[in-house]
Protein backbone atom coordinates (compact mmCIF):
# COMPACT_ATOMS: atom_id res chain seq x y z
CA UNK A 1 -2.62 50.88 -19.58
CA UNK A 2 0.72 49.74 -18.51
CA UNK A 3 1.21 45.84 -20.27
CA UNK A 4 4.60 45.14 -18.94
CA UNK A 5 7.15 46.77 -16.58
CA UNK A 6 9.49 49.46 -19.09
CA UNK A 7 12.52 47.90 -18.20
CA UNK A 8 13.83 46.50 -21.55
CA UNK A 9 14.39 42.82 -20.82
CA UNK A 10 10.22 42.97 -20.23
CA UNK A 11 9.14 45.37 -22.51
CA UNK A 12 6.32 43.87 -25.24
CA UNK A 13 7.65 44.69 -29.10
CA UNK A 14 5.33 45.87 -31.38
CA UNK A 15 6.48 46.18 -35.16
CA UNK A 16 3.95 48.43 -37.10
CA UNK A 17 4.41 48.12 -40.95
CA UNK A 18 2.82 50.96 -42.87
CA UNK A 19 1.99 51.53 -46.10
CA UNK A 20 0.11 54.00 -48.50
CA UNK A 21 -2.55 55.81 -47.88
CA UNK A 22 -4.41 58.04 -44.85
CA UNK A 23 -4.91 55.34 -42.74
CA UNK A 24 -0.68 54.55 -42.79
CA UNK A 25 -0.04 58.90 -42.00
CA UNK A 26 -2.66 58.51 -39.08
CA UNK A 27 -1.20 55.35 -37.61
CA UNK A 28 1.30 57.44 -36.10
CA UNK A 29 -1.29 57.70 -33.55
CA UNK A 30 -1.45 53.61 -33.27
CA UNK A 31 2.21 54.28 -32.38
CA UNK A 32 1.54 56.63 -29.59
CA UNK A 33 -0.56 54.57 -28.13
CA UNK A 34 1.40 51.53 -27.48
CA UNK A 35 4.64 54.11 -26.65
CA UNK A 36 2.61 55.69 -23.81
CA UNK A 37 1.72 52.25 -22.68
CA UNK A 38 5.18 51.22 -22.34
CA UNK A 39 5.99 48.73 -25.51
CA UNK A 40 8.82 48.89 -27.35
CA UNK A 41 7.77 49.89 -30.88
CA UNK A 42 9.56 49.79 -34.26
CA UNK A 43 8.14 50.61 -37.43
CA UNK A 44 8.72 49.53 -41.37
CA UNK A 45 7.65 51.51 -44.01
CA UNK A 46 5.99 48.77 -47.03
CA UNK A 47 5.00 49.78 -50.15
CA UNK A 48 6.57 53.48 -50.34
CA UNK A 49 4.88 54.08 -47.29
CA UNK A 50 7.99 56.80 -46.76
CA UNK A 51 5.69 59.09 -49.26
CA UNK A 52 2.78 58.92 -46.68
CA UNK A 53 4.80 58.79 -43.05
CA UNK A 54 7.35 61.24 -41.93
CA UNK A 55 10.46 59.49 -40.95
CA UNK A 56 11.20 62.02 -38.36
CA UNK A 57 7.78 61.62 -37.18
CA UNK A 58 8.76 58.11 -36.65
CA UNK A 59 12.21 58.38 -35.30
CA UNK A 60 10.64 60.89 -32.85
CA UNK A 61 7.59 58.55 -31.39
CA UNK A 62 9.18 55.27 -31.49
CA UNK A 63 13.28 56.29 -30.67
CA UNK A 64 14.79 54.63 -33.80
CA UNK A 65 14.47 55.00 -37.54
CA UNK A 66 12.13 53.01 -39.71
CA UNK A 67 12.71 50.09 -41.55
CA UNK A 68 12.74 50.60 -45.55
CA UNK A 69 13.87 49.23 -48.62
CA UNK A 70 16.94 51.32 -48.62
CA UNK A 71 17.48 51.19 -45.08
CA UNK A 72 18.18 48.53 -42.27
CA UNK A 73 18.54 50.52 -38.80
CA UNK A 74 20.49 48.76 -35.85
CA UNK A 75 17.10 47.18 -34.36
CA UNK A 76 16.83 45.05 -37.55
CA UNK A 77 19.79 42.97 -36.63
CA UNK A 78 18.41 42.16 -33.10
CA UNK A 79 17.57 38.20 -32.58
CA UNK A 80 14.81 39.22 -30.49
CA UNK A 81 10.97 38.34 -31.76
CA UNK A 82 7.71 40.86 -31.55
CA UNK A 83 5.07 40.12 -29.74
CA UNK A 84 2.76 41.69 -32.53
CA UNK A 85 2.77 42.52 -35.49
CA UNK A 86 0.27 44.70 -37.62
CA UNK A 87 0.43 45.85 -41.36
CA UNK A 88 -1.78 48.82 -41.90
CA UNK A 89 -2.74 49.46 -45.76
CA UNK A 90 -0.31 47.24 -47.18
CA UNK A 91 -0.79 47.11 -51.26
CA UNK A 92 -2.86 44.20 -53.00
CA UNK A 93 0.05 41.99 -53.72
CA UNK A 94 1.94 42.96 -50.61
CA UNK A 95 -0.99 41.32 -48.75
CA UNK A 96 -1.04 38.42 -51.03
CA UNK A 97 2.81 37.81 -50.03
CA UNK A 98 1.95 38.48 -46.52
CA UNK A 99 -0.65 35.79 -46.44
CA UNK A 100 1.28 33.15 -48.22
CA UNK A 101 3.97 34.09 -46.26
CA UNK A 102 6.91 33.47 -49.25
CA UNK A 103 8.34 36.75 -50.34
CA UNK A 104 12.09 37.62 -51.47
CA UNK A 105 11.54 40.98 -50.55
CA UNK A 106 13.72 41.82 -47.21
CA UNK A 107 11.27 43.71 -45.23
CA UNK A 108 8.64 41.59 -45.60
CA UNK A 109 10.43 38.53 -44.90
CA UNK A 110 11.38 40.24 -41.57
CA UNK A 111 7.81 41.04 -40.79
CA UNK A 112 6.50 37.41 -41.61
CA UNK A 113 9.41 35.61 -39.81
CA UNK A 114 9.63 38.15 -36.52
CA UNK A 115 6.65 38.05 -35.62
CA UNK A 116 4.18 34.70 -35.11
CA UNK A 117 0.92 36.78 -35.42
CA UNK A 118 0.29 39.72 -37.99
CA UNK A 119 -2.73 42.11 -37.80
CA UNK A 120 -3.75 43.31 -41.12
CA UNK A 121 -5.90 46.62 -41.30
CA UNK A 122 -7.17 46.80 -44.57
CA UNK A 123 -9.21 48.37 -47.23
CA UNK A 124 -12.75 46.52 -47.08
CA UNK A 125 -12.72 45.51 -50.45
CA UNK A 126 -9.07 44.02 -49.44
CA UNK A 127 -10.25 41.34 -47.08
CA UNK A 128 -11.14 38.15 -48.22
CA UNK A 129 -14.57 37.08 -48.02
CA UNK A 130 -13.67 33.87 -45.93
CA UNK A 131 -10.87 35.02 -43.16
CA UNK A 132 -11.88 31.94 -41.25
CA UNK A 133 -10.13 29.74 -44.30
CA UNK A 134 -6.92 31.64 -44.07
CA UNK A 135 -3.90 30.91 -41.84
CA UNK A 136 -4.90 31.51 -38.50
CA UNK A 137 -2.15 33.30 -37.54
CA UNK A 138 -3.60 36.28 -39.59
CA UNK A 139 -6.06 38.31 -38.14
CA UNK A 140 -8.10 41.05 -40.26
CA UNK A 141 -9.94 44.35 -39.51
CA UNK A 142 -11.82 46.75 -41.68
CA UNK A 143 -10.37 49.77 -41.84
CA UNK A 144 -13.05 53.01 -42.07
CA UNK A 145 -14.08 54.32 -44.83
CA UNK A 146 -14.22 58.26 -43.46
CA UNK A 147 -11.05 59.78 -42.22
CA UNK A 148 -12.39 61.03 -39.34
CA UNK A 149 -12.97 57.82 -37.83
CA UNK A 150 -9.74 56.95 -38.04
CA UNK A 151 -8.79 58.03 -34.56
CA UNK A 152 -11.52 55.89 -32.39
CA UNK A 153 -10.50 53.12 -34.79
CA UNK A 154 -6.96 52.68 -33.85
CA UNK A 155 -8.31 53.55 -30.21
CA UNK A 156 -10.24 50.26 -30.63
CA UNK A 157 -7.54 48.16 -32.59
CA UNK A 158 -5.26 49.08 -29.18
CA UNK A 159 -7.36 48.20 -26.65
CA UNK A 160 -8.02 44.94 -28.91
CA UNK A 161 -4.70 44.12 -29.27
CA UNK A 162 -3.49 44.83 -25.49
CA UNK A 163 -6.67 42.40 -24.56
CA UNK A 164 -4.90 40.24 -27.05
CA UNK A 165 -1.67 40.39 -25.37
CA UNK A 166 -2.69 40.10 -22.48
CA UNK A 167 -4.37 36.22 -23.03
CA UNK A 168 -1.45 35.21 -24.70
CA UNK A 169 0.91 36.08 -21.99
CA UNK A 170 -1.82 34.02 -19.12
CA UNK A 171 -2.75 31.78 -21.56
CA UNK A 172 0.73 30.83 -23.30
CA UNK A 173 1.54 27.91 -21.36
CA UNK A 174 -1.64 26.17 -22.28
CA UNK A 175 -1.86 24.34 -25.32
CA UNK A 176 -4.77 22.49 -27.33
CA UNK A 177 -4.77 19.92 -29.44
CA UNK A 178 -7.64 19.32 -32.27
CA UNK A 179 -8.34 16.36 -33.96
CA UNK A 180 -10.75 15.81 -37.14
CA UNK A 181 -10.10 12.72 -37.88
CA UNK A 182 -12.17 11.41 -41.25
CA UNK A 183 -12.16 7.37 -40.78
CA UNK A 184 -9.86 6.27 -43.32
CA UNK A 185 -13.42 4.50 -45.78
CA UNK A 186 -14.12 7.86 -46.08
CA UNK A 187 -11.58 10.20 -47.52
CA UNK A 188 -12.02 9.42 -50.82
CA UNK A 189 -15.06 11.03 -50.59
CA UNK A 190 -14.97 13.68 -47.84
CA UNK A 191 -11.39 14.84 -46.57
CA UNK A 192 -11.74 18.54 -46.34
CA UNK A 193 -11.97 20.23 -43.02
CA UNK A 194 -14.92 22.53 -42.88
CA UNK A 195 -15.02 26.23 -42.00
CA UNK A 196 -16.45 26.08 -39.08
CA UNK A 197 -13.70 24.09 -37.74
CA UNK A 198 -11.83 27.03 -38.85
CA UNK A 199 -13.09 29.55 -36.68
CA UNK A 200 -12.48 27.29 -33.82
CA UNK A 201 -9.30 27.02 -34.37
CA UNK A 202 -8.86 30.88 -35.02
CA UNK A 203 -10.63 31.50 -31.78
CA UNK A 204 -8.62 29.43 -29.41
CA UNK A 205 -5.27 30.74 -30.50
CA UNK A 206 -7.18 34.37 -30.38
CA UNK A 207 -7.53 33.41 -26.52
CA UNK A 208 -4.09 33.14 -26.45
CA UNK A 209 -3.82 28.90 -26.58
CA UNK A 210 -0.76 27.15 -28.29
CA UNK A 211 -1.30 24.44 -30.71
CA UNK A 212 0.41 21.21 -28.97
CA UNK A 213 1.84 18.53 -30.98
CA UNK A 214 0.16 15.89 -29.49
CA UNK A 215 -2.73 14.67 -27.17
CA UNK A 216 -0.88 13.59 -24.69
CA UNK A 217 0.73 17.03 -24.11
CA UNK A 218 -2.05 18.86 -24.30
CA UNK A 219 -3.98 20.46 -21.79
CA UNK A 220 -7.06 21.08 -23.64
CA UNK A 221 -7.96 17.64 -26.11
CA UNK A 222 -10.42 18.28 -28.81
CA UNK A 223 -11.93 15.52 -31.31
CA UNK A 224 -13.96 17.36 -33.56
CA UNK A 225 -15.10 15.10 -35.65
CA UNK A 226 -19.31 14.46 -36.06
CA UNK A 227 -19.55 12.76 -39.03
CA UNK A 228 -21.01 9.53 -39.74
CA UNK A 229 -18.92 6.46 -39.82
CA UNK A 230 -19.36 2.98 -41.40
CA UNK A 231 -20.58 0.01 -39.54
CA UNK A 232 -19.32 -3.82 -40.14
CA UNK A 233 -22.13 -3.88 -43.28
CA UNK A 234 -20.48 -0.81 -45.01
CA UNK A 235 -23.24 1.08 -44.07
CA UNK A 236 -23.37 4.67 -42.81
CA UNK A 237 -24.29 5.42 -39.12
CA UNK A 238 -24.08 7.80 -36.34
CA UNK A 239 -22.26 6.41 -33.10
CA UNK A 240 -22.00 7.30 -29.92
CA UNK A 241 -18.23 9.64 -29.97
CA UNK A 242 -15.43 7.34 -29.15
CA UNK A 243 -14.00 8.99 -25.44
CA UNK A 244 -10.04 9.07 -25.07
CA UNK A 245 -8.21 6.92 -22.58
CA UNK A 246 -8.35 8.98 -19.39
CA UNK A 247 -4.48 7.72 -18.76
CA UNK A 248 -3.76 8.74 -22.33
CA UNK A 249 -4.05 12.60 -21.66
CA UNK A 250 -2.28 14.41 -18.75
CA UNK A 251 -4.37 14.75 -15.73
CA UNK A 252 -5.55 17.76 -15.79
CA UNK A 253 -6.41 17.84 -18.86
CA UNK A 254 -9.95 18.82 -20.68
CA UNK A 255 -11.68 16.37 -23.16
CA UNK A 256 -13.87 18.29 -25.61
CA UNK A 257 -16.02 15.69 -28.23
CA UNK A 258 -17.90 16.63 -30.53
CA UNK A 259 -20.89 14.37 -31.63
CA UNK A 260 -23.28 14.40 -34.26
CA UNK A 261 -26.25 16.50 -34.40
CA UNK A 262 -28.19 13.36 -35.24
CA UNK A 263 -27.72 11.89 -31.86
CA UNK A 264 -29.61 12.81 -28.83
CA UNK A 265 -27.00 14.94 -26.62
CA UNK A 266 -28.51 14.23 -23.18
CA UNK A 267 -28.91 10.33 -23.45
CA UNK A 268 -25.16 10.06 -23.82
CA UNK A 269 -23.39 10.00 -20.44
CA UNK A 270 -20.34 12.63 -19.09
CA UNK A 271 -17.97 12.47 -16.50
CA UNK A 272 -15.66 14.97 -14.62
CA UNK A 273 -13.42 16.91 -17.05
CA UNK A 274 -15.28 16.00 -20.28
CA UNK A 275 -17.60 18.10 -22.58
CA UNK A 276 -19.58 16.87 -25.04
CA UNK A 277 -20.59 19.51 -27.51
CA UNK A 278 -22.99 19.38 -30.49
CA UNK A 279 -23.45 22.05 -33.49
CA UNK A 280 -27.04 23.49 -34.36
CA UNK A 281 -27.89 25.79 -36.53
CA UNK A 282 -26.08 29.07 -35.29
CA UNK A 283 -25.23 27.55 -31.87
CA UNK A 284 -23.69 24.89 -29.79
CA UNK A 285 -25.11 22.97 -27.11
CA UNK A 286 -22.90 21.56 -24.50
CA UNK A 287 -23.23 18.65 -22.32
CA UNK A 288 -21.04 18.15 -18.96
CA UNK A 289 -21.99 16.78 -15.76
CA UNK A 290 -24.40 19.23 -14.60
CA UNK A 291 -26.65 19.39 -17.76
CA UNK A 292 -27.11 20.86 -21.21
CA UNK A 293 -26.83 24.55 -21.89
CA UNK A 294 -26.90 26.36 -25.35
CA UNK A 295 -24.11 29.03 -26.44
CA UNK A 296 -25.29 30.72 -29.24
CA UNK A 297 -23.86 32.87 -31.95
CA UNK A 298 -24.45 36.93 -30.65
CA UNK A 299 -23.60 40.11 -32.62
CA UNK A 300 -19.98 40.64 -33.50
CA UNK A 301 -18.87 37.21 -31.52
CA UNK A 302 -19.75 33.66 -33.40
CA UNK A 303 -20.28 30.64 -30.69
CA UNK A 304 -16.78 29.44 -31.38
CA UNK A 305 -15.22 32.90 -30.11
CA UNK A 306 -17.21 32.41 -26.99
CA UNK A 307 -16.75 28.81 -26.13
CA UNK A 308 -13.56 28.94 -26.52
CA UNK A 309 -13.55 31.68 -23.37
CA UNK A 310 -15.50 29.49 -21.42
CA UNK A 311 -12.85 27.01 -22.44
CA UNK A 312 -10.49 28.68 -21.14
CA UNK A 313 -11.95 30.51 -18.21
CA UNK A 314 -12.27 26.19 -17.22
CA UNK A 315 -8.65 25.09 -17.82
CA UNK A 316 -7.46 28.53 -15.60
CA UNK A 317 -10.05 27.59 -13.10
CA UNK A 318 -8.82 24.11 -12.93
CA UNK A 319 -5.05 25.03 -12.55
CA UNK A 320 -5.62 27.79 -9.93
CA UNK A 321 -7.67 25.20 -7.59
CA UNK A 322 -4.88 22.60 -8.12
CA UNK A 323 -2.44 25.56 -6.89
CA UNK A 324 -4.76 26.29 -3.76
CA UNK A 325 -4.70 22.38 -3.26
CA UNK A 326 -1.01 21.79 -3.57
């Protein structure tokens, strides 16, 4: 599976930091993988990983030597960013510095500031218990516990990762903006953000989706917010969502609310390019101008992942008719 043309200027850069273990010796396999489908891959060695990997091994698959401790080859001067990054195996604390992203060491501090997103394939007993409360930009996968299933792994982490690529590279001119915005009464006693407002936000920049910096630049609008709010008495209620300013958002643009599950969804009225979405126990039902459906949560893909496809599969609807139009 070809992902860009092999001329350099094109090329997608893959940076594959390996580290003790089985799993890091196999990986040269990972390597192969994105060689033979034409990215340009360089490799670090973290954590000793030179007493796992062959260095010739590497030098041979990926056309340059590998990045150590004790070693900075030519590529590691280059300006140019990776597309992707993944750490395979790294050590306990190694992962802790790759999370928090603040290290002094000098091949880690290239991996966390070349590359935006970082792919950690760890150790089960590695991977925090909550990945949808850790910086989005981090994505984890189990590694296997039997060596022998190390092969169809990385066969599945690289046809994951090209799908990957390939929504970011259709999807990276969009950009989303969410909003969860407490009313200001009530912070004192509620002003976390809750996981699941986590995993939507990991699954629309898995789709490939830029944050934006503000609504007005955004082409997908989210308020997210379903909380009660206080009424002129002080007292708590549940109001009807409060709808953006159709002139405040770009015209094309896709207005997501969310409103409380306390409300009745199909009383509340919808228009053209607005989606009024409300959480349920393991699902989300979603209210536009034809009618209600219900997306529920499905093995190995949460309601979040998969609304935020149809999300997208809307806003690259909606620019290719405006393209037939124009």
């Amino acid at each position: 599976m070809k992902l860009k043309s092999r001329t350099r200027k094109n090329r997608v850069r893959v940076l594959l930091a390996l580290g003790k273990g089985i799993a890091s010796s196999l990986a040269t396999e990972l390597a192969m993988l994105f060689c033979h489908a034409g990215c340009e891959v360089k490799v670090a060695l973290i954590d000793n990983g030179d007493e796992w990997v062959s260095e010739s091994a590497v030098r041979q698959i990926s056309g340059s030597a590998a990045l150590t401790a004790a070693h900075r080859p030519g590529w590691y001067f280059a300006p140019t960013a990776f597309d992707l990054a993944i750490a395979v195996s790294p050590a306990s604390l190694t992962q802790q510095l790759l999370q928090a992203r603040l290290t002094s060491d000098p091949v880690l501090e290239f991996i966390v500031q070349k590359s935006p997103t970082l792919w950690l394939l760890q150790e089960p007993a590695h991977i925090p218990a909550e990945t949808d409360d850790c910086d989005p930009h981090l994505i984890f996968r189990a590694l296997p516990t039997q060596p022998q299933q190390l092969s169809p792994f990385f066969q599945k982490i690289f046809a994951e990762c090209t799908t990957w690529l390939a929504n970011r590279r259709k999807n990276g001119k969009k950009s989303f903006w969410l909003a969860y915005q407490i009313p200001e009464q009530l912070k004192v006693i509620a002003n976390t953000r809750p996981a699941w407002l986590a995993r939507f936000d990991h699954a629309l920049l898995a789709c490939g989706l830029s944050q934006s910096e503000s609504s007005a630049e955004a082409d997908l609008v989210i308020n997210a917010y379903d909380g009660p709010r206080l009424d002129a008495d002080n007292r708590l209620v549940f109001s009807e969502p409060e709808v953006l300013i159709r002139s405040e958002l770009k015209t094309s643009a896709l207005h997501v609310v969310f409103v409380a599950p306390e409300l009745t969804l199909d009383s509340l009225a919808t228009e053209k390019n607005l989606l009024l979405v409300q959480r349920q126990n393991n699902s989300l039902h979603v209210a536009d101008q034809h009618g209600i459906r219900v997306i529920p949560d499905v093995t190995g893909q949460c309601c979040y992942a998969r609304f935020s496809s149809q999300l997208v599969n809307h806003l690259n609807r909606t620019g290719h008719d405006r393209e037939q139009h124009a």
